[in-house]
PDB file of N, CA and C in Angstrom:
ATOM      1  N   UNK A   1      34.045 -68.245  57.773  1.00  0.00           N
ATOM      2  CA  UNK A   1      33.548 -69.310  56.910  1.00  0.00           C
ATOM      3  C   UNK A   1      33.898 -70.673  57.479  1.00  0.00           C
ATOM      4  N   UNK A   2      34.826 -71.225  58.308  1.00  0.00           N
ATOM      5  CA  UNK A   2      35.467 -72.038  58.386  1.00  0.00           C
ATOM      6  C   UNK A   2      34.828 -72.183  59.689  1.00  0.00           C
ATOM      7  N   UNK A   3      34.130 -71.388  60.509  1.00  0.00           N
ATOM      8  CA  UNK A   3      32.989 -72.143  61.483  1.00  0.00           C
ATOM      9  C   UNK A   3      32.218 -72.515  61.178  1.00  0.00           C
ATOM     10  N   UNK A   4      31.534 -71.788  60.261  1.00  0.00           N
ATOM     11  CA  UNK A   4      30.295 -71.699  59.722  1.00  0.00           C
ATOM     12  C   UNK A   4      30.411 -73.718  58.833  1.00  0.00           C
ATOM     13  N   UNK A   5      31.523 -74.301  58.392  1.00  0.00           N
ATOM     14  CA  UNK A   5      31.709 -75.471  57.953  1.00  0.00           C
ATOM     15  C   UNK A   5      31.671 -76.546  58.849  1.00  0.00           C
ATOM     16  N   UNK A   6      32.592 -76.058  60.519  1.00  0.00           N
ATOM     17  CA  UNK A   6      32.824 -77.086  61.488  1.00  0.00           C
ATOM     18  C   UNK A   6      31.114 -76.902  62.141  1.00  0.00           C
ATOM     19  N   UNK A   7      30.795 -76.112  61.962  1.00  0.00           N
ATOM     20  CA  UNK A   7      29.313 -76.230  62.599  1.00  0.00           C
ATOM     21  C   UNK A   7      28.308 -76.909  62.028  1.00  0.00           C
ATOM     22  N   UNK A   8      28.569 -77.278  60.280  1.00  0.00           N
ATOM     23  CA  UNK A   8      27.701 -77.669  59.543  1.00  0.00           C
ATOM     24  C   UNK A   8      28.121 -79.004  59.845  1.00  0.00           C
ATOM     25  N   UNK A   9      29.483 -79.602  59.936  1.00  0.00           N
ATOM     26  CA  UNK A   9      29.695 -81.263  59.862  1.00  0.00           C
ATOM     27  C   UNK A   9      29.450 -81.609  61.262  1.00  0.00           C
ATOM     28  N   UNK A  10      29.105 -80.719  62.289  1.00  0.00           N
ATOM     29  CA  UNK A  10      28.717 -81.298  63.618  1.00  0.00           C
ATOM     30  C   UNK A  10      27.255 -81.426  63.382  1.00  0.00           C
ATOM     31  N   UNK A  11      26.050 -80.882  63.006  1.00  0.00           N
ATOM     32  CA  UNK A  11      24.880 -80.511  62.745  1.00  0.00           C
ATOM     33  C   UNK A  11      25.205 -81.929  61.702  1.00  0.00           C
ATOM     34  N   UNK A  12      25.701 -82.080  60.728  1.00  0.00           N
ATOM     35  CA  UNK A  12      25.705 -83.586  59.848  1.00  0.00           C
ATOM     36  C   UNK A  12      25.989 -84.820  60.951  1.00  0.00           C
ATOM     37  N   UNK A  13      27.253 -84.558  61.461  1.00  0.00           N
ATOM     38  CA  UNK A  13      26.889 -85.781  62.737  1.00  0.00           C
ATOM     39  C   UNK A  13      26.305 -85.719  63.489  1.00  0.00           C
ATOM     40  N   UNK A  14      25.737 -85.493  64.368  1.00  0.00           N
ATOM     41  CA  UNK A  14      24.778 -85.202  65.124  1.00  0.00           C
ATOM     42  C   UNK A  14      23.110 -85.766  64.539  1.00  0.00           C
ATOM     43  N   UNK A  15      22.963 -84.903  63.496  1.00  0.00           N
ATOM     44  CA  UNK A  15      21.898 -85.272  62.347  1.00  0.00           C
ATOM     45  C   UNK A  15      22.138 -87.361  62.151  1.00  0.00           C
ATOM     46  N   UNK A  16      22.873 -87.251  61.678  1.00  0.00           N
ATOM     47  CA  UNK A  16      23.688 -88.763  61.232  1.00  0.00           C
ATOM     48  C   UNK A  16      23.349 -89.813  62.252  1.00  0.00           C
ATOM     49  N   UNK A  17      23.485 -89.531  63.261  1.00  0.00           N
ATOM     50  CA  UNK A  17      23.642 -90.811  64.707  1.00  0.00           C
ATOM     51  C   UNK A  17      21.888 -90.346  65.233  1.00  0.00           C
ATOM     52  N   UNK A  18      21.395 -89.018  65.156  1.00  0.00           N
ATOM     53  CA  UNK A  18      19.649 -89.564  65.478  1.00  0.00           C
ATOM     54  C   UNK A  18      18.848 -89.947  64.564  1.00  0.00           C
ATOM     55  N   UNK A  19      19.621 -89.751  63.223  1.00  0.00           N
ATOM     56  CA  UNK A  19      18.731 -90.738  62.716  1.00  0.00           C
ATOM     57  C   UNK A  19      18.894 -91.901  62.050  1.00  0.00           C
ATOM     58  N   UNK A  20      20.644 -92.784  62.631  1.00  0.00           N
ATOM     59  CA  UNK A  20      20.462 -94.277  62.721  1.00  0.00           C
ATOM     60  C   UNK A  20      19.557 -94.504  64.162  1.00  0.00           C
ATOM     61  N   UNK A  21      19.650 -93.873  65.200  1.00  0.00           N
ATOM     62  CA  UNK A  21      19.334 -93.869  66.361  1.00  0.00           C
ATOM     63  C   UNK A  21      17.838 -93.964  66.510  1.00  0.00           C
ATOM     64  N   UNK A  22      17.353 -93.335  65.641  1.00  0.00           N
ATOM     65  CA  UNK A  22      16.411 -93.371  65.839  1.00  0.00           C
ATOM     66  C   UNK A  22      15.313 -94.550  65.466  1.00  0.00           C
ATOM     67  N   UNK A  23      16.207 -95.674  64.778  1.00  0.00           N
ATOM     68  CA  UNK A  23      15.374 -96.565  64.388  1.00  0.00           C
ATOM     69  C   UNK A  23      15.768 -98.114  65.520  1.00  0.00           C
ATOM     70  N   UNK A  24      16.664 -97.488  66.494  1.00  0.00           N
ATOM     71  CA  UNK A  24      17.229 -98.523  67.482  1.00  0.00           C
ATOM     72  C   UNK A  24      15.914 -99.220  68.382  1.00  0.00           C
ATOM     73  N   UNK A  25      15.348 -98.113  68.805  1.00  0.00           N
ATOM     74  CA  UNK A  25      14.032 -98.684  70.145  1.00  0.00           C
ATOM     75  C   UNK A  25      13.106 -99.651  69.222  1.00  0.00           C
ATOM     76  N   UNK A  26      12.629 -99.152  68.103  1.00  0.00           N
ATOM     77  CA  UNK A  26      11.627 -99.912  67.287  1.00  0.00           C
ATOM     78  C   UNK A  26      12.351-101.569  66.855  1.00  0.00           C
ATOM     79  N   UNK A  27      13.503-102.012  66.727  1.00  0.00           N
ATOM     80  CA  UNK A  27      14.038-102.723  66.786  1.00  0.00           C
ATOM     81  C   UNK A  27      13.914-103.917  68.089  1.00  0.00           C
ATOM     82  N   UNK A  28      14.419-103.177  69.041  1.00  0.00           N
ATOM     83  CA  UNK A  28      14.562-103.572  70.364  1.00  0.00           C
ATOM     84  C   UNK A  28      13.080-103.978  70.663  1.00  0.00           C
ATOM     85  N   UNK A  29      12.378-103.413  70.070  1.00  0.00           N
ATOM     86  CA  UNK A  29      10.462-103.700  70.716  1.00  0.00           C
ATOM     87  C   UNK A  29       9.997-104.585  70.168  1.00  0.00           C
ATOM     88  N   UNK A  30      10.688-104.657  68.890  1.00  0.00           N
ATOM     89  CA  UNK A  30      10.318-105.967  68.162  1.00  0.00           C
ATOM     90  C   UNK A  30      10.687-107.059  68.580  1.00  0.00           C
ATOM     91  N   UNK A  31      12.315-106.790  68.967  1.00  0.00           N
ATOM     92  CA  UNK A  31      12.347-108.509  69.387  1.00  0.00           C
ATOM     93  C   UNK A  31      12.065-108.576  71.057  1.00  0.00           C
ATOM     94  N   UNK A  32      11.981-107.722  71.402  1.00  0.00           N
ATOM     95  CA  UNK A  32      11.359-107.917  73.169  1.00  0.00           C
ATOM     96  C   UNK A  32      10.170-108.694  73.586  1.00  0.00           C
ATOM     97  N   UNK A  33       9.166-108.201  72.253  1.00  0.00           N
ATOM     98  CA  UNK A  33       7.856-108.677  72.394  1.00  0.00           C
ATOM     99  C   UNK A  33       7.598-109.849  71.522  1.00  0.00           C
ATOM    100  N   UNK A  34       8.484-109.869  70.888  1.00  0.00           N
ATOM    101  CA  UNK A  34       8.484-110.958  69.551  1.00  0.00           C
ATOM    102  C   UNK A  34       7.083-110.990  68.947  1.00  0.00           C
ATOM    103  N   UNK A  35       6.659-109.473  68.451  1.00  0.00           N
ATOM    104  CA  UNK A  35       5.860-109.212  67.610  1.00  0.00           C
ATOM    105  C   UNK A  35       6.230-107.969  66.872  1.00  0.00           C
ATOM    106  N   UNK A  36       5.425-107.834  65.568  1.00  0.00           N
ATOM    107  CA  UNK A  36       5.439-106.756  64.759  1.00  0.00           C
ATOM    108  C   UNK A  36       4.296-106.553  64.235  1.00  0.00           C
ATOM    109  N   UNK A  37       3.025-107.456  64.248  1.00  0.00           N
ATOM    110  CA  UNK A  37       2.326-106.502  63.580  1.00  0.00           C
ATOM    111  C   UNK A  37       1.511-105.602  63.323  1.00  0.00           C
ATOM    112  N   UNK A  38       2.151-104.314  64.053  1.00  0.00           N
ATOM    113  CA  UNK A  38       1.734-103.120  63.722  1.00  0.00           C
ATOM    114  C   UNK A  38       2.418-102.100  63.583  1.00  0.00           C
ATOM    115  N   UNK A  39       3.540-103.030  63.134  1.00  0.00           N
ATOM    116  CA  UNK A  39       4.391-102.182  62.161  1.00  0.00           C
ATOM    117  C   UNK A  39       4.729-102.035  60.754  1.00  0.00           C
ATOM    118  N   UNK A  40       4.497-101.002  59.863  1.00  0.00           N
ATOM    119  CA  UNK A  40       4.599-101.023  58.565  1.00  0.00           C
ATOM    120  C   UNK A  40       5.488-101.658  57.613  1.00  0.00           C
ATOM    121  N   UNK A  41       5.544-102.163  56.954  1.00  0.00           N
ATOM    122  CA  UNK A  41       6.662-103.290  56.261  1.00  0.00           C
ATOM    123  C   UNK A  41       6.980-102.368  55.142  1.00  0.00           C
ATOM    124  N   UNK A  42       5.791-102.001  54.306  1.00  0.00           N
ATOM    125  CA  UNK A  42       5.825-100.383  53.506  1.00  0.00           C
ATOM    126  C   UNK A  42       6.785 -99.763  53.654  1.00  0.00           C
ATOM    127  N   UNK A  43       6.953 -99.206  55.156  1.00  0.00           N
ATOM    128  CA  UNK A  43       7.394 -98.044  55.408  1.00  0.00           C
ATOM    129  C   UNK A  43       8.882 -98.086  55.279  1.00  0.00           C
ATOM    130  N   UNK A  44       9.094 -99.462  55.755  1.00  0.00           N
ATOM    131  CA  UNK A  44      10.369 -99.856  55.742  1.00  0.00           C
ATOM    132  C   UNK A  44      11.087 -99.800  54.485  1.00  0.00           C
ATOM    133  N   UNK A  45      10.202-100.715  53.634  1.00  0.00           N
ATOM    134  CA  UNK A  45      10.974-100.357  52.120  1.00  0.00           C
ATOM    135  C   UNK A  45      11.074 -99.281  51.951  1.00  0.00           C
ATOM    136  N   UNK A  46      10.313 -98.408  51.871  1.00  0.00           N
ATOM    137  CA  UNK A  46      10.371 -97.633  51.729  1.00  0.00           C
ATOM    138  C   UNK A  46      11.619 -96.409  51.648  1.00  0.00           C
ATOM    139  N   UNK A  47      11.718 -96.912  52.894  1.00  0.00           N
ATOM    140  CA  UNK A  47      12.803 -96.463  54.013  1.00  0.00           C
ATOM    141  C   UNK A  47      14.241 -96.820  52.925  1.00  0.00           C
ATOM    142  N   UNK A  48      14.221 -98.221  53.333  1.00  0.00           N
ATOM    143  CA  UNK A  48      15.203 -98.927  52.072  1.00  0.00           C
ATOM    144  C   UNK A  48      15.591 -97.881  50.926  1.00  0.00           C
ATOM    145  N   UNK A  49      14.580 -97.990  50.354  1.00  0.00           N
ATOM    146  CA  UNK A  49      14.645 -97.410  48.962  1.00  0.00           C
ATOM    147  C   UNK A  49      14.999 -95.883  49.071  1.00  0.00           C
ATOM    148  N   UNK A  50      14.544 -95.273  49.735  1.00  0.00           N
ATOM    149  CA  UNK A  50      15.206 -93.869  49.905  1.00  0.00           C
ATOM    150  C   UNK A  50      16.690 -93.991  49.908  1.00  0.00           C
ATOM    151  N   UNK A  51      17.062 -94.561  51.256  1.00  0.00           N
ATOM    152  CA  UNK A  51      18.118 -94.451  51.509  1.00  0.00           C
ATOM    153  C   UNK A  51      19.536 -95.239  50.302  1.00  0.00           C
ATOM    154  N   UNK A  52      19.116 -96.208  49.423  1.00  0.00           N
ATOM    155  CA  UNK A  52      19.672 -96.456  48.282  1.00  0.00           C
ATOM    156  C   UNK A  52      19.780 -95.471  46.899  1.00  0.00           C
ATOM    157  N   UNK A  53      18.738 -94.754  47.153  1.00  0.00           N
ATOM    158  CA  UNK A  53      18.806 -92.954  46.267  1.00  0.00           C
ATOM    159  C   UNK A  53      20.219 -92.566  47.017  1.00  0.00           C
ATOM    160  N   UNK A  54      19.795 -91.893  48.490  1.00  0.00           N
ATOM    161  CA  UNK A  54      20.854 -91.052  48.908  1.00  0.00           C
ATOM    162  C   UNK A  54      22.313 -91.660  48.821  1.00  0.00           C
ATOM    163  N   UNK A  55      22.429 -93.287  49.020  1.00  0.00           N
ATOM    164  CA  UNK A  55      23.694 -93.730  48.380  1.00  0.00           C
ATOM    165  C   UNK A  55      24.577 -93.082  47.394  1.00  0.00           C
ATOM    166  N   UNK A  56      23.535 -93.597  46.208  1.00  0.00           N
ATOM    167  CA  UNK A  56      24.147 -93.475  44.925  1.00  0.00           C
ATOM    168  C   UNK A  56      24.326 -91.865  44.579  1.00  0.00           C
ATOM    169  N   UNK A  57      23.505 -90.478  45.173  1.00  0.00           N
ATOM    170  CA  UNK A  57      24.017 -89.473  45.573  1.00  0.00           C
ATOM    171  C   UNK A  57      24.976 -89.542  46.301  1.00  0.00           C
ATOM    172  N   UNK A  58      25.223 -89.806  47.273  1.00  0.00           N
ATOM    173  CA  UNK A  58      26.537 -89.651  47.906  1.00  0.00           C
ATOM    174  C   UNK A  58      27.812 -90.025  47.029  1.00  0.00           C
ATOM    175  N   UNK A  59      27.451 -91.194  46.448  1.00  0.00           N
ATOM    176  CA  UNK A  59      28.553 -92.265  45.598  1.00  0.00           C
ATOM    177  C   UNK A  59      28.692 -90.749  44.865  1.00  0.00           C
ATOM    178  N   UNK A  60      28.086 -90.205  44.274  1.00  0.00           N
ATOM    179  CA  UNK A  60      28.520 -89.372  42.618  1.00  0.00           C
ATOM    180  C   UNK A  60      28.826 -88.409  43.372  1.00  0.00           C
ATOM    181  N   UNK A  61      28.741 -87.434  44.292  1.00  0.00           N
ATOM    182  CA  UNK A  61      29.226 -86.753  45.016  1.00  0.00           C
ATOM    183  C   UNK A  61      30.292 -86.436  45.769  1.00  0.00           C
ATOM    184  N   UNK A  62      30.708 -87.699  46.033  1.00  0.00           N
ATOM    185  CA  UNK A  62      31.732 -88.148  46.976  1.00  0.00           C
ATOM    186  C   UNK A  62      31.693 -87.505  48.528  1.00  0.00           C
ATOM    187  N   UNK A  63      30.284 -87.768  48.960  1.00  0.00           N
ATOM    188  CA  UNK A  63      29.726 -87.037  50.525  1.00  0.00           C
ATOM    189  C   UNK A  63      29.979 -88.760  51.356  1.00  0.00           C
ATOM    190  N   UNK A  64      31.119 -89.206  51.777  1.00  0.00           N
ATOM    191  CA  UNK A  64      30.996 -90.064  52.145  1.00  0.00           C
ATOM    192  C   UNK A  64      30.598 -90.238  53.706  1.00  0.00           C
ATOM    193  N   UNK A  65      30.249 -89.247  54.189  1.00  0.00           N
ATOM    194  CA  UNK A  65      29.547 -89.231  55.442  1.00  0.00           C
ATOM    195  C   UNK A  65      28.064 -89.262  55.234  1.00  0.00           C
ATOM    196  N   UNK A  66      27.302 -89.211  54.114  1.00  0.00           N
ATOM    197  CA  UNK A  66      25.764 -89.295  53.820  1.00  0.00           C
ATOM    198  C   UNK A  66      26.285 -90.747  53.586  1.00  0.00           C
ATOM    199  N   UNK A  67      26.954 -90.913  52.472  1.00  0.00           N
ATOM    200  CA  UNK A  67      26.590 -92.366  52.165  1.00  0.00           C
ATOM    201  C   UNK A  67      26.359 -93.820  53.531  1.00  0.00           C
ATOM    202  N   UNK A  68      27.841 -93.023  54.329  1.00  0.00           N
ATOM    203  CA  UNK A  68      27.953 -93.865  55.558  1.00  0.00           C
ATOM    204  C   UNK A  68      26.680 -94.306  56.063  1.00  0.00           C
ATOM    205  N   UNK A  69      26.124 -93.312  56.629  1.00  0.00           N
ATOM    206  CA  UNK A  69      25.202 -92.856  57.298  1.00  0.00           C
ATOM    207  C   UNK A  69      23.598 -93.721  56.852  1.00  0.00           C
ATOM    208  N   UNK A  70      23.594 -93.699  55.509  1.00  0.00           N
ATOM    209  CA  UNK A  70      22.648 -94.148  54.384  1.00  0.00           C
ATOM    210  C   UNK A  70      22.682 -95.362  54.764  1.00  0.00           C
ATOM    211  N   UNK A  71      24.012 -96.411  54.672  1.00  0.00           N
ATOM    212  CA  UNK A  71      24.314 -97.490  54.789  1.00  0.00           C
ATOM    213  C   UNK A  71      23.674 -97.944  55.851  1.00  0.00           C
ATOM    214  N   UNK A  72      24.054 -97.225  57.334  1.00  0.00           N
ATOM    215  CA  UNK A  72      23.551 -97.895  58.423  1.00  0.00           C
ATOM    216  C   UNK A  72      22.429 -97.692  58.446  1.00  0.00           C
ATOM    217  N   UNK A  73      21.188 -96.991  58.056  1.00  0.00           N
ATOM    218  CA  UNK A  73      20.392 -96.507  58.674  1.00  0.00           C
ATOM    219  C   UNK A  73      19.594 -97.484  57.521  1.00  0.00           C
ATOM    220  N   UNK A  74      19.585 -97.671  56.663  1.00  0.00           N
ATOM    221  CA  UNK A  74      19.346 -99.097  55.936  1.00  0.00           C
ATOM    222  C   UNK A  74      19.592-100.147  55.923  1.00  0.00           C
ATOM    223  N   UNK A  75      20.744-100.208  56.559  1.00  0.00           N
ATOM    224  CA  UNK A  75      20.701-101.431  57.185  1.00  0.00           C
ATOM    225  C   UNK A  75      19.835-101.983  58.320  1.00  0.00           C
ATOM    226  N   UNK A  76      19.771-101.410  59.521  1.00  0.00           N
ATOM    227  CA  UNK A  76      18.898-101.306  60.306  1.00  0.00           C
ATOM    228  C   UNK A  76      17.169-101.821  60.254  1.00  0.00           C
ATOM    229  N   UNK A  77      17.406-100.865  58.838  1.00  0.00           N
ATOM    230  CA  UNK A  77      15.401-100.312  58.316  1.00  0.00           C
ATOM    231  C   UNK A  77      15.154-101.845  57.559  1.00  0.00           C
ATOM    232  N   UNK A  78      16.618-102.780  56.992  1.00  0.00           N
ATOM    233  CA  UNK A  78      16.612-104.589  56.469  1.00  0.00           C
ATOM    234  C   UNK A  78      16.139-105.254  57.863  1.00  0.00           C
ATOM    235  N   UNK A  79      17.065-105.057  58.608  1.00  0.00           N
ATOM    236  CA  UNK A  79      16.425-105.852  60.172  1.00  0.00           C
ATOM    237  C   UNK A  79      15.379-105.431  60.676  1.00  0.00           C
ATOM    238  N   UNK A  80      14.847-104.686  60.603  1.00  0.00           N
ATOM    239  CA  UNK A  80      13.587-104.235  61.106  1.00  0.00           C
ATOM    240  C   UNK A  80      12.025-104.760  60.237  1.00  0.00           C
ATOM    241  N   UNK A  81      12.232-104.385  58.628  1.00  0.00           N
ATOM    242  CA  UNK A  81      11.536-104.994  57.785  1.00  0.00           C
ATOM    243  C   UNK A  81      11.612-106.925  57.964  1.00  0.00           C
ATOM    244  N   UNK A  82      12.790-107.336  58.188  1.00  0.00           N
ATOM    245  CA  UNK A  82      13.126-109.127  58.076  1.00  0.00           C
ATOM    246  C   UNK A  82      12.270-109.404  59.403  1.00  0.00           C
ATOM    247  N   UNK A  83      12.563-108.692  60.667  1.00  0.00           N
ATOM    248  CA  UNK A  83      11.512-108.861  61.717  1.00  0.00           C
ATOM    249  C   UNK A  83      10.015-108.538  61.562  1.00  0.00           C
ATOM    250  N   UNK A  84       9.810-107.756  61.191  1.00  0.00           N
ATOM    251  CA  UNK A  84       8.300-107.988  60.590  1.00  0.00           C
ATOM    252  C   UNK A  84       8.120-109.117  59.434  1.00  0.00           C
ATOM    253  N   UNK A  85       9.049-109.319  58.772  1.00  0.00           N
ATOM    254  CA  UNK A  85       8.106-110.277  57.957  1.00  0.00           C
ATOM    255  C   UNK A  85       8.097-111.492  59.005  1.00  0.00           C
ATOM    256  N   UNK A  86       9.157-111.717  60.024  1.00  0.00           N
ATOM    257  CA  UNK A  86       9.219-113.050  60.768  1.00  0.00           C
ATOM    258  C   UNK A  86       8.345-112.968  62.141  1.00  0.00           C
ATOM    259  N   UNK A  87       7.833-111.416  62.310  1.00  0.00           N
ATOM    260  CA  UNK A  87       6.964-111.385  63.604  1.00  0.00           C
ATOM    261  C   UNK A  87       6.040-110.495  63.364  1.00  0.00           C
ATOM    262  N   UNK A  88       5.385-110.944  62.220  1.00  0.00           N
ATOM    263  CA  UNK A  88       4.371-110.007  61.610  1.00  0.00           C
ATOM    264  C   UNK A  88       2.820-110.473  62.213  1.00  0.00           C
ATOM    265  N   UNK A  89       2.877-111.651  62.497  1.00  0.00           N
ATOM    266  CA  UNK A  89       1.707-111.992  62.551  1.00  0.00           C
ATOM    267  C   UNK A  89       1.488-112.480  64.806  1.00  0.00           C
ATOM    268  N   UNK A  90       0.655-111.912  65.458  1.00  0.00           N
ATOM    269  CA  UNK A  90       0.508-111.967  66.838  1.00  0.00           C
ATOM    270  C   UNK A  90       0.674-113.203  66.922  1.00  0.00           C
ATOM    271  N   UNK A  91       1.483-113.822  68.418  1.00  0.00           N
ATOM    272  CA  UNK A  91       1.935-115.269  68.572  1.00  0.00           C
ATOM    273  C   UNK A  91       0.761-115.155  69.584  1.00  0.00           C
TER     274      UNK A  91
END
């Protein structure tokens, strides 16, 4: 049982870092090109808003490795949405 746990919180980190990770390049492209728009602003809230659910799950749960995780990866999905609204439109 007690692998079967260390295997699950590696599979949670692992899980955890590709998918703050995964919102790193889309970031980076934004401000490289100093454009965004054709990127979803939607999606982002979206994004937002999920990840403020899984918070407040985590919060009542006390999974403070989701919440962590929640945090950054919304945070991120704020800078990414603030760059589209500021490089939304082709220079």
């Amino acid at each position: 049982m007690t692998n079967l746990r260390e295997l699950a919180a590696l599979a949670g980190t692992i899980g955890g870092c590709l998918s703050i990770g995964a919102f790193v390049p889309q970031a980076f492209r934004i401000i490289q090109r100093r454009s965004a728009a054709d990127v979803s602003l939607l999606m982002y809230v979206a994004i937002i808003a999920g990840c403020v659910m899984w918070m407040f799950y985590a919060y009542v749960y006390e999974a403070t490795a989701l919440f962590w995780t929640n945090v950054a990866i919304s945070g991120i999905a704020l800078f990414i949405a603030t760059l589209r609204v500021r490089y939304g439109r082709r220079n």
